[in-house]
C-alpha atoms as a PDB file:
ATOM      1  CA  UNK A   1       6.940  -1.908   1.209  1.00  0.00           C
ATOM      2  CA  UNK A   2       5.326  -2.203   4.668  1.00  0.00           C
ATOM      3  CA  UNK A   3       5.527  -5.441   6.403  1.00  0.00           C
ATOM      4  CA  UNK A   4       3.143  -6.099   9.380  1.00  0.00           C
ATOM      5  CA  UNK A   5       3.545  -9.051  12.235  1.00  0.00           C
ATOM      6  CA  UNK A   6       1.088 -10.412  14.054  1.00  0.00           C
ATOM      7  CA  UNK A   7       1.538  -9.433  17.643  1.00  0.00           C
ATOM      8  CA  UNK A   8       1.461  -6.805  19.957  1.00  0.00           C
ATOM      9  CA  UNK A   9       4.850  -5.535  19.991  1.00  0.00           C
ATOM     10  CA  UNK A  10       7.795  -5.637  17.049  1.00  0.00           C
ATOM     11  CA  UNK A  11      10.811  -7.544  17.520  1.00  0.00           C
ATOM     12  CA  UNK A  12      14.057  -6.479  15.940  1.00  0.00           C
ATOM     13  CA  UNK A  13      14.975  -9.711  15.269  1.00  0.00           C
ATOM     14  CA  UNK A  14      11.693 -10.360  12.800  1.00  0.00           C
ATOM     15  CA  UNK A  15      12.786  -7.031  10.787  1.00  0.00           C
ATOM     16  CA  UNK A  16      16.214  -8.327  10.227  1.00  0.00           C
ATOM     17  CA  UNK A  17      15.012 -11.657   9.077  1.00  0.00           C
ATOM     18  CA  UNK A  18      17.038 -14.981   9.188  1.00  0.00           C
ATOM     19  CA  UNK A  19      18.107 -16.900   5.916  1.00  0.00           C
ATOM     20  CA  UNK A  20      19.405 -19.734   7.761  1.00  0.00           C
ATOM     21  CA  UNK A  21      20.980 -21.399   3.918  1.00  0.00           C
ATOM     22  CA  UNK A  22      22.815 -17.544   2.974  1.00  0.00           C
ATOM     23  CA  UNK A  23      26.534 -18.507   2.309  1.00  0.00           C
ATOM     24  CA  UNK A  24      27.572 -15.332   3.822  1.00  0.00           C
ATOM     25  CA  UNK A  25      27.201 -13.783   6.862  1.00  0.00           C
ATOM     26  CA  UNK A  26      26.292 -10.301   8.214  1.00  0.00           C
ATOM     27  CA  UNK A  27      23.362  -8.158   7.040  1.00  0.00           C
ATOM     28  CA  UNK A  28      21.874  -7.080   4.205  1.00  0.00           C
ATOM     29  CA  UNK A  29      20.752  -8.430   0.673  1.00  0.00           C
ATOM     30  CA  UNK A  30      21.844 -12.151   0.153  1.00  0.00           C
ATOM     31  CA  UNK A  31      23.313 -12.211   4.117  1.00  0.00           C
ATOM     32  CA  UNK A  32      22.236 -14.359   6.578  1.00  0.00           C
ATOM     33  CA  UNK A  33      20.323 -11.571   7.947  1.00  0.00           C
ATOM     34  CA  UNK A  34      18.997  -9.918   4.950  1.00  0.00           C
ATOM     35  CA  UNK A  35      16.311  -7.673   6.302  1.00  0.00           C
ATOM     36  CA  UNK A  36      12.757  -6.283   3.854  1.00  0.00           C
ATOM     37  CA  UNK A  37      13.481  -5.506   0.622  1.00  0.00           C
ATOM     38  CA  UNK A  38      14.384  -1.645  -0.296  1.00  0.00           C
ATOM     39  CA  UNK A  39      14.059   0.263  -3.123  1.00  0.00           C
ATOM     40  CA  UNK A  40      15.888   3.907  -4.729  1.00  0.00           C
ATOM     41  CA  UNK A  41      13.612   6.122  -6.165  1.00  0.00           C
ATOM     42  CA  UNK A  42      14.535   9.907  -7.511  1.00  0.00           C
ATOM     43  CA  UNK A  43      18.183   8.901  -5.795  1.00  0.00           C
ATOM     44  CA  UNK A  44      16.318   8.725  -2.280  1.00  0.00           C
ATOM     45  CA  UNK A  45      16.419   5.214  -0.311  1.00  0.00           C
ATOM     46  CA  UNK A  46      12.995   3.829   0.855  1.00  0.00           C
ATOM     47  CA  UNK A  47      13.601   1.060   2.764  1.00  0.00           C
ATOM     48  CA  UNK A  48      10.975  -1.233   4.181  1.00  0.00           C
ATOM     49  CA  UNK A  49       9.028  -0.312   7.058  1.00  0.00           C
ATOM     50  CA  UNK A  50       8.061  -2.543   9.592  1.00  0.00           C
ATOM     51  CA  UNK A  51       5.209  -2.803  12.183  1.00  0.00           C
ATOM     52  CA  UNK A  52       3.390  -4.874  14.413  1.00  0.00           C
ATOM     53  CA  UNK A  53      -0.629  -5.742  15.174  1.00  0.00           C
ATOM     54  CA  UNK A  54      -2.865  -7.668  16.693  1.00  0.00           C
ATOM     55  CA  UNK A  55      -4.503  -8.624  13.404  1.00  0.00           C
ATOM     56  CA  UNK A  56      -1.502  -8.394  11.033  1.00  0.00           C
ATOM     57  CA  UNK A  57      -3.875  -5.648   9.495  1.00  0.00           C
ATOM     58  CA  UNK A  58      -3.340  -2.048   8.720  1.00  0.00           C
ATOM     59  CA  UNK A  59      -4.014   0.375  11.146  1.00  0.00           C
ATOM     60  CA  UNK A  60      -4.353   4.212  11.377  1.00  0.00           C
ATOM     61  CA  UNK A  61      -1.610   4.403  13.846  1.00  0.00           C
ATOM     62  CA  UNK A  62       0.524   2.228  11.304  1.00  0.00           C
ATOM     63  CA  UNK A  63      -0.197   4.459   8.681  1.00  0.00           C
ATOM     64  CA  UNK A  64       0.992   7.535   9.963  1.00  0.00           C
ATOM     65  CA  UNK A  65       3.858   6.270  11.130  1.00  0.00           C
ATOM     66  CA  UNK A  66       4.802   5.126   7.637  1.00  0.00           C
ATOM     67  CA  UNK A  67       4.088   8.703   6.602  1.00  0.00           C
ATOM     68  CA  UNK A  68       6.103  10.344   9.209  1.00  0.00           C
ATOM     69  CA  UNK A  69       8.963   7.947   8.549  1.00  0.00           C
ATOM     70  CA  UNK A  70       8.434   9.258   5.095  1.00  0.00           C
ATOM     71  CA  UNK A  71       9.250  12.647   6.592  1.00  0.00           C
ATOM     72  CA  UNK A  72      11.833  11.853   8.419  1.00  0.00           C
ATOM     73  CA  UNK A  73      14.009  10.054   5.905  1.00  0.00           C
ATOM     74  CA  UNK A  74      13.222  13.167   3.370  1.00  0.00           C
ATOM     75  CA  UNK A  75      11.783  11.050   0.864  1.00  0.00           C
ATOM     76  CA  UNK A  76       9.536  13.150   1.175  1.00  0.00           C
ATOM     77  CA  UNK A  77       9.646  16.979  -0.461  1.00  0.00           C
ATOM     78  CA  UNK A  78       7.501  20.078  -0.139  1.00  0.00           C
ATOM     79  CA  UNK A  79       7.747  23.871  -0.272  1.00  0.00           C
ATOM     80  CA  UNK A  80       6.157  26.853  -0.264  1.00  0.00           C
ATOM     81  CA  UNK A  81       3.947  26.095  -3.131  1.00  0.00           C
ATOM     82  CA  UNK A  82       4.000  22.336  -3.470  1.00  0.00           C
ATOM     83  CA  UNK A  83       2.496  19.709  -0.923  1.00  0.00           C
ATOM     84  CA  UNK A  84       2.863  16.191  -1.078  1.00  0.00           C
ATOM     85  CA  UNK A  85      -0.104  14.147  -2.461  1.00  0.00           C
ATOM     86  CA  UNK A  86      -0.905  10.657  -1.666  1.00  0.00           C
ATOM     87  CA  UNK A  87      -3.795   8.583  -3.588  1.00  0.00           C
ATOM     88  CA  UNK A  88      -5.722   5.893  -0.692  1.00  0.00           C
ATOM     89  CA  UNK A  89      -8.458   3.292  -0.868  1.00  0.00           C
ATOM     90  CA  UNK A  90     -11.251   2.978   1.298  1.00  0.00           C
ATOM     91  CA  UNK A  91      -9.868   0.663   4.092  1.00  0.00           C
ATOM     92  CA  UNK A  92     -10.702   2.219   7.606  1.00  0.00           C
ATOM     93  CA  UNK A  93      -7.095   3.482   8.250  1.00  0.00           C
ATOM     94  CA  UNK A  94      -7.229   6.370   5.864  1.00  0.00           C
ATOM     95  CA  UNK A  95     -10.142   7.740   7.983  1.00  0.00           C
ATOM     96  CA  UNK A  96      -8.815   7.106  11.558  1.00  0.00           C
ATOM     97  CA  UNK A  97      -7.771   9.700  13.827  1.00  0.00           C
ATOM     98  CA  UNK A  98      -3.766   9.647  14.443  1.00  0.00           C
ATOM     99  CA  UNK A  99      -3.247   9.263   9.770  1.00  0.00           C
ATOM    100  CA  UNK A 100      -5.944  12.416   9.699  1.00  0.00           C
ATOM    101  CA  UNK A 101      -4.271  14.794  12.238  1.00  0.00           C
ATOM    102  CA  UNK A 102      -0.613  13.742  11.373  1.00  0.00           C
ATOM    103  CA  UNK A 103      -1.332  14.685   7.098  1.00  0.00           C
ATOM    104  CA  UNK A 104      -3.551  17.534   8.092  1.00  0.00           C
ATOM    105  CA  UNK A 105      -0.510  19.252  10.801  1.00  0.00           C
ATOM    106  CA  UNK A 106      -2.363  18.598  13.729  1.00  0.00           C
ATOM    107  CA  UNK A 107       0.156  17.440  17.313  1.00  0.00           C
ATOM    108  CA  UNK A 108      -1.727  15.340  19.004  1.00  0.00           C
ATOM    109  CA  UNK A 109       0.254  15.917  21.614  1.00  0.00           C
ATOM    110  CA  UNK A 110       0.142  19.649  21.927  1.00  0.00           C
ATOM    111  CA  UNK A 111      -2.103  19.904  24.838  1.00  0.00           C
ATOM    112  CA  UNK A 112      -1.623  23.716  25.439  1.00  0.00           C
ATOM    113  CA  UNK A 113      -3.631  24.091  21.749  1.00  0.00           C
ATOM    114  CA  UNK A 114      -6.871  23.134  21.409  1.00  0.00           C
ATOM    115  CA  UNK A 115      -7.631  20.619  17.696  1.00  0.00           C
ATOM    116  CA  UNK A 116      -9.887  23.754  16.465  1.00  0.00           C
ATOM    117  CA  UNK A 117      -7.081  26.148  16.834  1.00  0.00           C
ATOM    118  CA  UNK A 118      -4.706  23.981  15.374  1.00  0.00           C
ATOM    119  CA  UNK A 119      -7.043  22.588  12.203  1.00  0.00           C
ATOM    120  CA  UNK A 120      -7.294  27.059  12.100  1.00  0.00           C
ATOM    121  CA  UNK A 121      -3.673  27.407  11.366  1.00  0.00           C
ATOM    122  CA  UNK A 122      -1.944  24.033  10.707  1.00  0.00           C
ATOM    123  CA  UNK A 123       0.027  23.611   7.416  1.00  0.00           C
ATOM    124  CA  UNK A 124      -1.104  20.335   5.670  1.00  0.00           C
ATOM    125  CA  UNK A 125       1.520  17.900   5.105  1.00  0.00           C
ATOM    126  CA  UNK A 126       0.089  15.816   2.208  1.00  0.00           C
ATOM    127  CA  UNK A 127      -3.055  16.145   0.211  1.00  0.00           C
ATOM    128  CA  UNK A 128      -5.198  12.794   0.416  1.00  0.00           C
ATOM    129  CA  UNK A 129      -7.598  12.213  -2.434  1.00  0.00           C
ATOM    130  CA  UNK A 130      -9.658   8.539  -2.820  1.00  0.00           C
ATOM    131  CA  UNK A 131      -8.887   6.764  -5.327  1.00  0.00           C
ATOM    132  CA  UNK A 132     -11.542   4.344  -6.546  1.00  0.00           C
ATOM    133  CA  UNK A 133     -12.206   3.472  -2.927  1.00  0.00           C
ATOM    134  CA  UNK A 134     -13.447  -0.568  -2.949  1.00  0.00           C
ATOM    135  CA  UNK A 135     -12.187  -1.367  -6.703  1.00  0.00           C
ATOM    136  CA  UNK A 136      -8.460  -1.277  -5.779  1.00  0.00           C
ATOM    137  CA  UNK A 137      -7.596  -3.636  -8.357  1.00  0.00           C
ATOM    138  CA  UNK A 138      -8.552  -1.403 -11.309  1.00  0.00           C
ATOM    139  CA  UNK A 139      -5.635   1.869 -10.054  1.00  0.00           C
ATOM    140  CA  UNK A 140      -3.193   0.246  -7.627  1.00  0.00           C
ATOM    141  CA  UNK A 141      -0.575  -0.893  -9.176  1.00  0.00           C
ATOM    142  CA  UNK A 142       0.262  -3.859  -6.432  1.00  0.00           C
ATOM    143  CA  UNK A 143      -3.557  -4.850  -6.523  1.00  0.00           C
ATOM    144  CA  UNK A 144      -3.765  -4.917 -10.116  1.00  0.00           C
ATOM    145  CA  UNK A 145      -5.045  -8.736 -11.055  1.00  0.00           C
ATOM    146  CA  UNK A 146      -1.635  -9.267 -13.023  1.00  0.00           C
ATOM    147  CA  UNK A 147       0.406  -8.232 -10.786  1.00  0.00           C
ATOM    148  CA  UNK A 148      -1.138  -9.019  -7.459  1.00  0.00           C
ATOM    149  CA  UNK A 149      -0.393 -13.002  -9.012  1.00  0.00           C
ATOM    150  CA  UNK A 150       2.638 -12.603  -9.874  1.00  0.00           C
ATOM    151  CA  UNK A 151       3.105 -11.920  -6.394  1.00  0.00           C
ATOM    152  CA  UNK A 152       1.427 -14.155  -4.949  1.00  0.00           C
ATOM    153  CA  UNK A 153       2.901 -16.964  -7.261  1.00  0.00           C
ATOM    154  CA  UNK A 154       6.006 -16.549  -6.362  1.00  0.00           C
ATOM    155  CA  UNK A 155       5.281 -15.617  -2.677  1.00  0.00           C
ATOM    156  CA  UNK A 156       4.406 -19.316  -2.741  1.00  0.00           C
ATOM    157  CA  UNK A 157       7.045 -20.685  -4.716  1.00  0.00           C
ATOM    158  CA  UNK A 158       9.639 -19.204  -2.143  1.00  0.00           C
ATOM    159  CA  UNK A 159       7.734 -20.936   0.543  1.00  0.00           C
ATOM    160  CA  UNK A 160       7.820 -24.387  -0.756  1.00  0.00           C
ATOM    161  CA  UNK A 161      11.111 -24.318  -1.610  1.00  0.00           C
ATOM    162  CA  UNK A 162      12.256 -22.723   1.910  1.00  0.00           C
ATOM    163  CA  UNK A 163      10.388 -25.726   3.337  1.00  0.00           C
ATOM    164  CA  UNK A 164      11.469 -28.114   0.997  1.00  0.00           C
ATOM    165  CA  UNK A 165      15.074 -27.055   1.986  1.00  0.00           C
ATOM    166  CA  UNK A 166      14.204 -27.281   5.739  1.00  0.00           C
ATOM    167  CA  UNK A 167      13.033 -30.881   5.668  1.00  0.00           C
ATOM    168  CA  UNK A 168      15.517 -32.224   3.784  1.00  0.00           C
ATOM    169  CA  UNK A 169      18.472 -30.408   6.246  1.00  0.00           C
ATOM    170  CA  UNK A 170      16.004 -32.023   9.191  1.00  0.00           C
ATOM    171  CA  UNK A 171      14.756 -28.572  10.807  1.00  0.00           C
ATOM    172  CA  UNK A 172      11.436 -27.903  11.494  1.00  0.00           C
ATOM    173  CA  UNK A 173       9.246 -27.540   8.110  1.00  0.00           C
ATOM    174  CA  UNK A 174       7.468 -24.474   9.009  1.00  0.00           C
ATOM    175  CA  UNK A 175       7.944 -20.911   7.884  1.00  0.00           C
ATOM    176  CA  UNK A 176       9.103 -19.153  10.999  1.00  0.00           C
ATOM    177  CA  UNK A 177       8.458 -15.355  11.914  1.00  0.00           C
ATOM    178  CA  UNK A 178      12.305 -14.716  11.454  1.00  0.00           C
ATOM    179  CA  UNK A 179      11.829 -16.167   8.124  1.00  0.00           C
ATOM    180  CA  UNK A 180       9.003 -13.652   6.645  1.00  0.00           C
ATOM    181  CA  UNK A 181      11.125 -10.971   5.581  1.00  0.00           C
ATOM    182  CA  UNK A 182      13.262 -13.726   3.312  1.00  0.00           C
ATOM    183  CA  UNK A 183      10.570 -15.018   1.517  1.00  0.00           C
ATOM    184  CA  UNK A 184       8.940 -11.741   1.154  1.00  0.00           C
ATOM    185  CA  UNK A 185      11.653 -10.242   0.295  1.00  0.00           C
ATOM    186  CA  UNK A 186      12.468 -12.742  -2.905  1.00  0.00           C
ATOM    187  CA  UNK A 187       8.830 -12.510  -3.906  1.00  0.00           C
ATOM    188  CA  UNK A 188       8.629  -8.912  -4.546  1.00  0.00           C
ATOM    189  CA  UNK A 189      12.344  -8.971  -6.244  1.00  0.00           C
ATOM    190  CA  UNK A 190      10.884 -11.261  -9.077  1.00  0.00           C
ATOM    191  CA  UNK A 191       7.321  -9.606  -9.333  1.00  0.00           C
ATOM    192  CA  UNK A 192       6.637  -5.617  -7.718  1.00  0.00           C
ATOM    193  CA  UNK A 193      10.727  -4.898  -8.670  1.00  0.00           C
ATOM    194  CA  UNK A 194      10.561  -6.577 -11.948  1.00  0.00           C
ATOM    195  CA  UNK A 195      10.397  -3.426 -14.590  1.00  0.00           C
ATOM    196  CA  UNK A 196       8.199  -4.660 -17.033  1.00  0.00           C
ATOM    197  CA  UNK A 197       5.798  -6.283 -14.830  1.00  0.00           C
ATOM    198  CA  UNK A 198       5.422  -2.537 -13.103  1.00  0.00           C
ATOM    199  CA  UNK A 199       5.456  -1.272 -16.623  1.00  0.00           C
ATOM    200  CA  UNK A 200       2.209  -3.492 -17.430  1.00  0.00           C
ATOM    201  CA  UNK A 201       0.805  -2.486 -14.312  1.00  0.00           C
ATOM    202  CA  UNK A 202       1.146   0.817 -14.443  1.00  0.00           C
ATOM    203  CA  UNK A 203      -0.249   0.921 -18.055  1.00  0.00           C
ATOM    204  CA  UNK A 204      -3.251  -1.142 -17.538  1.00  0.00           C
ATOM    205  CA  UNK A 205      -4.085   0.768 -14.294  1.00  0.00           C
ATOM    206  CA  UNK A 206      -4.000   4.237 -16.385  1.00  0.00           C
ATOM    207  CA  UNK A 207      -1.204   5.740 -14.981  1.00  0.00           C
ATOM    208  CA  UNK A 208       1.155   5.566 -17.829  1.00  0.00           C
ATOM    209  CA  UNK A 209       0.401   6.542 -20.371  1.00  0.00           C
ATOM    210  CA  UNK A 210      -2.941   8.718 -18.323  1.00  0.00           C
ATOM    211  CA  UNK A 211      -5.977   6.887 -19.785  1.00  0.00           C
ATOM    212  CA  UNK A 212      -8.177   7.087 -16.929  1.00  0.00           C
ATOM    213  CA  UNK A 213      -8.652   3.168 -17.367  1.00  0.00           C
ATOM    214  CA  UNK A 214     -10.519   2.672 -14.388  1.00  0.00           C
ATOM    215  CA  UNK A 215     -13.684   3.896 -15.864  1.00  0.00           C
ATOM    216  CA  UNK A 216     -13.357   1.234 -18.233  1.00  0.00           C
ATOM    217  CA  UNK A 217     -14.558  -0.792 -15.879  1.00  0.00           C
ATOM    218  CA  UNK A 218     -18.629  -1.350 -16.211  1.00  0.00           C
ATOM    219  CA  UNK A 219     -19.188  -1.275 -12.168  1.00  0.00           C
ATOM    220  CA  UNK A 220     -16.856   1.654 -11.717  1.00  0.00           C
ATOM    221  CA  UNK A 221     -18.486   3.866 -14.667  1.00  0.00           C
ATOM    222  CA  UNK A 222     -22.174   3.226 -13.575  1.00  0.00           C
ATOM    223  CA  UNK A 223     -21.422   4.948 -10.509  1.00  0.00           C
ATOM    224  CA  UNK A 224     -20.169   8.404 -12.323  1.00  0.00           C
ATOM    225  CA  UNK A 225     -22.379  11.335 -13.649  1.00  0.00           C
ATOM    226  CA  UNK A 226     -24.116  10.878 -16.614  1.00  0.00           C
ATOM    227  CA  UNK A 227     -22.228  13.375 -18.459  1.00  0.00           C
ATOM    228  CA  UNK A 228     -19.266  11.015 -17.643  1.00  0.00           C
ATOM    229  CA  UNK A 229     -20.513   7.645 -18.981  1.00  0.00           C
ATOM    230  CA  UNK A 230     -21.540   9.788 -22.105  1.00  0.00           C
ATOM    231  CA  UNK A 231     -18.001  10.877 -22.931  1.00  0.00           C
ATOM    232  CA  UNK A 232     -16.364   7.321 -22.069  1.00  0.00           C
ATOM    233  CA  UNK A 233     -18.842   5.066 -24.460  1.00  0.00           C
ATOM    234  CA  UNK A 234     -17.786   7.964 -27.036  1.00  0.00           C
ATOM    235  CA  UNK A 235     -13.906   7.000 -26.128  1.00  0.00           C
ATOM    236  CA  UNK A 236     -14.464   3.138 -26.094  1.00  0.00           C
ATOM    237  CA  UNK A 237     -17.009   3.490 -29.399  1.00  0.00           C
ATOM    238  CA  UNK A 238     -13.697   5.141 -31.156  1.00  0.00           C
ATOM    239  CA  UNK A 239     -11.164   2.000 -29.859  1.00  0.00           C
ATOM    240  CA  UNK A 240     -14.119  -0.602 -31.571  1.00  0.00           C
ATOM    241  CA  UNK A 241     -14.428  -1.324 -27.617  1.00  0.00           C
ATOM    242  CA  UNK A 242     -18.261  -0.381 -27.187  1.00  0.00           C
ATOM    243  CA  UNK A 243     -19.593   0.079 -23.559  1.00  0.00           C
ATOM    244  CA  UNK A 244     -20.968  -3.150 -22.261  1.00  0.00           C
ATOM    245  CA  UNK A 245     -23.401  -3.213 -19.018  1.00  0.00           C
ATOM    246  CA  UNK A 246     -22.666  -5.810 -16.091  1.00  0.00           C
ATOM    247  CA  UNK A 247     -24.527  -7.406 -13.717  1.00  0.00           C
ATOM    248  CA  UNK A 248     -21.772  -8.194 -11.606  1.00  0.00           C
ATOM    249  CA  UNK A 249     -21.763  -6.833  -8.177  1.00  0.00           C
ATOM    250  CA  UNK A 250     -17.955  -7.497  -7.544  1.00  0.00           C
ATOM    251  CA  UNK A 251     -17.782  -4.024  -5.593  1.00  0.00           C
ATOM    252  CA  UNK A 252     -19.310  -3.974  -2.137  1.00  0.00           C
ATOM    253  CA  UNK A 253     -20.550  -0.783  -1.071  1.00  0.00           C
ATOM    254  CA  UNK A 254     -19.151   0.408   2.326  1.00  0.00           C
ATOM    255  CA  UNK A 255     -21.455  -0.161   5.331  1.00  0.00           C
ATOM    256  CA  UNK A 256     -23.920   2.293   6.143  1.00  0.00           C
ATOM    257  CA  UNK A 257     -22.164   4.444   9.194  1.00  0.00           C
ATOM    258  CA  UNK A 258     -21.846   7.990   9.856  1.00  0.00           C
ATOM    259  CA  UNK A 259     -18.102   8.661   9.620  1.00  0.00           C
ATOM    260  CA  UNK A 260     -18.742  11.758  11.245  1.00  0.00           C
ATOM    261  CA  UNK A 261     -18.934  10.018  14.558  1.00  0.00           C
ATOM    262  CA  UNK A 262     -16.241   7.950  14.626  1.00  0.00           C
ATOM    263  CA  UNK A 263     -12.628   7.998  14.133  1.00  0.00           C
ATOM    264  CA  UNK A 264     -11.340  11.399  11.938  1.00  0.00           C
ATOM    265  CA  UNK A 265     -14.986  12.631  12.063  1.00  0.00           C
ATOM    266  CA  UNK A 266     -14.283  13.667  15.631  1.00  0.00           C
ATOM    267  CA  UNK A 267     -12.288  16.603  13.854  1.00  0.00           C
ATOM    268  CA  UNK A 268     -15.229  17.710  11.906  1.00  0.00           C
END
């Protein structure tokens, strides 16, 4: 999990976070200064990562950070014959300039070596495909509908009941920065780390079982090759679940803009 501040510098003290009702003292899980939530996958810690911006947004900078910390903490594995992939939306971060050098091998820093001769013999640290790029909540698994509310539900729950606690102890009723990480923290440990929520997820997003689900989605399939569209009303014909049209227009298409000259398309 990434957590993001609003401001123009990170503070220790928001990353460790302050439960000022934990019984016990010290840090970690449950302590007074708990800190983001953090996860074991494959036996490899992933702890949260933390950053800072004007916006409270993503940015490219962020992102390869998170990607290099990735690195760093070997969470991360490649070899000669495998690379790393990573799956990304659409948001302007994948295509800025510091995420596209640092996946593609390229030092920004290495002044002695110009970006052509480096893009000519860098080794690519992950391979970046799009997923659906604006219909995030048909493939991610935190942005799918069910459990993006789940979430969101209990994101809020925590709150009130941090400021209900507040009030009646007389401090002031407001969620302070030091305070983010706890209630963030408790929100994803009874949604995004509940199994069978993730299990859902994961199954109505098409990743397990591999059902390419997204195309089930009217918007999403009248954008794919006819050939496409053809062999998924043949698939949703044989589960009684014929291919309906929609008029919706729930996905925006990006602005018109030649990526080309901006941000990574400065490398092109």
């Amino acid at each position: 999990m990434v957590i993001i501040f609003k401001g123009k510098e990170l503070k220790l003290s928001w990353c460790f976070g302050l439960d000022v009702f934990a019984e016990e003292e010290g840090f970690g899980p449950g302590k007074r200064y708990p800190g983001g939530p953090t996860i074991t996958v494959g036996g490899k810690e992933v702890p949260c990562f933390y950053a800072a911006s004007k916006k409270a947004s993503m940015t490219s900078a962020i992102l390869k950070s998170v990607f290099e910390e990735m690195d760093i903490r070997g969470i991360t594995t490649r070899t000669d014959e495998i690379t790393p992939l990573a799956i990304v939306d659409g948001h302007i971060s994948r295509l800025g300039f510091d995420f596209v050098a640092y996946v593609n091998g390229i030092d920004l820093e290495n002044k002695a070596v110009s970006l052509v001769e480096q893009m000519a013999i860098a080794r690519k640290r992950f391979e970046i495909c799009f997923g659906v790029p604006y219909g995030t909540s048909e493939w991610q698994i935190h942005d799918n509908k069910a459990m993006n509310g789940q979430f969101k539900g209990q994101l809020y729950n925590e709150k009130s009941e941090l400021v209900t606690k507040k009030r009646a102890a007389g401090l002031d009723g407001e969620v302070d920065k030091l305070e983010i990480v706890v209630v963030v923290g408790k929100a994803s440990q009874k949604s995004f780390a509940v199994k069978g929520y993730a299990q859902s997820a994961a199954s109505a997003c098409g990743w397990y079982p591999p059902t390419m689900a997204p195309l089930d989605c009217p918007e999403i399939l009248q954008t794919a090759p006819e050939h496409v569209r053809q062999e998924r009303a043949e698939i949703l014909s044989q589960r009684n679940t014929p291919l309906s049209g929609s008029t919706s227009n729930s996905l925006t298409q990006p602005s018109e803009r030649n990526i080309f000259e901006q941000g990574s398309g400065l490398m092109a």
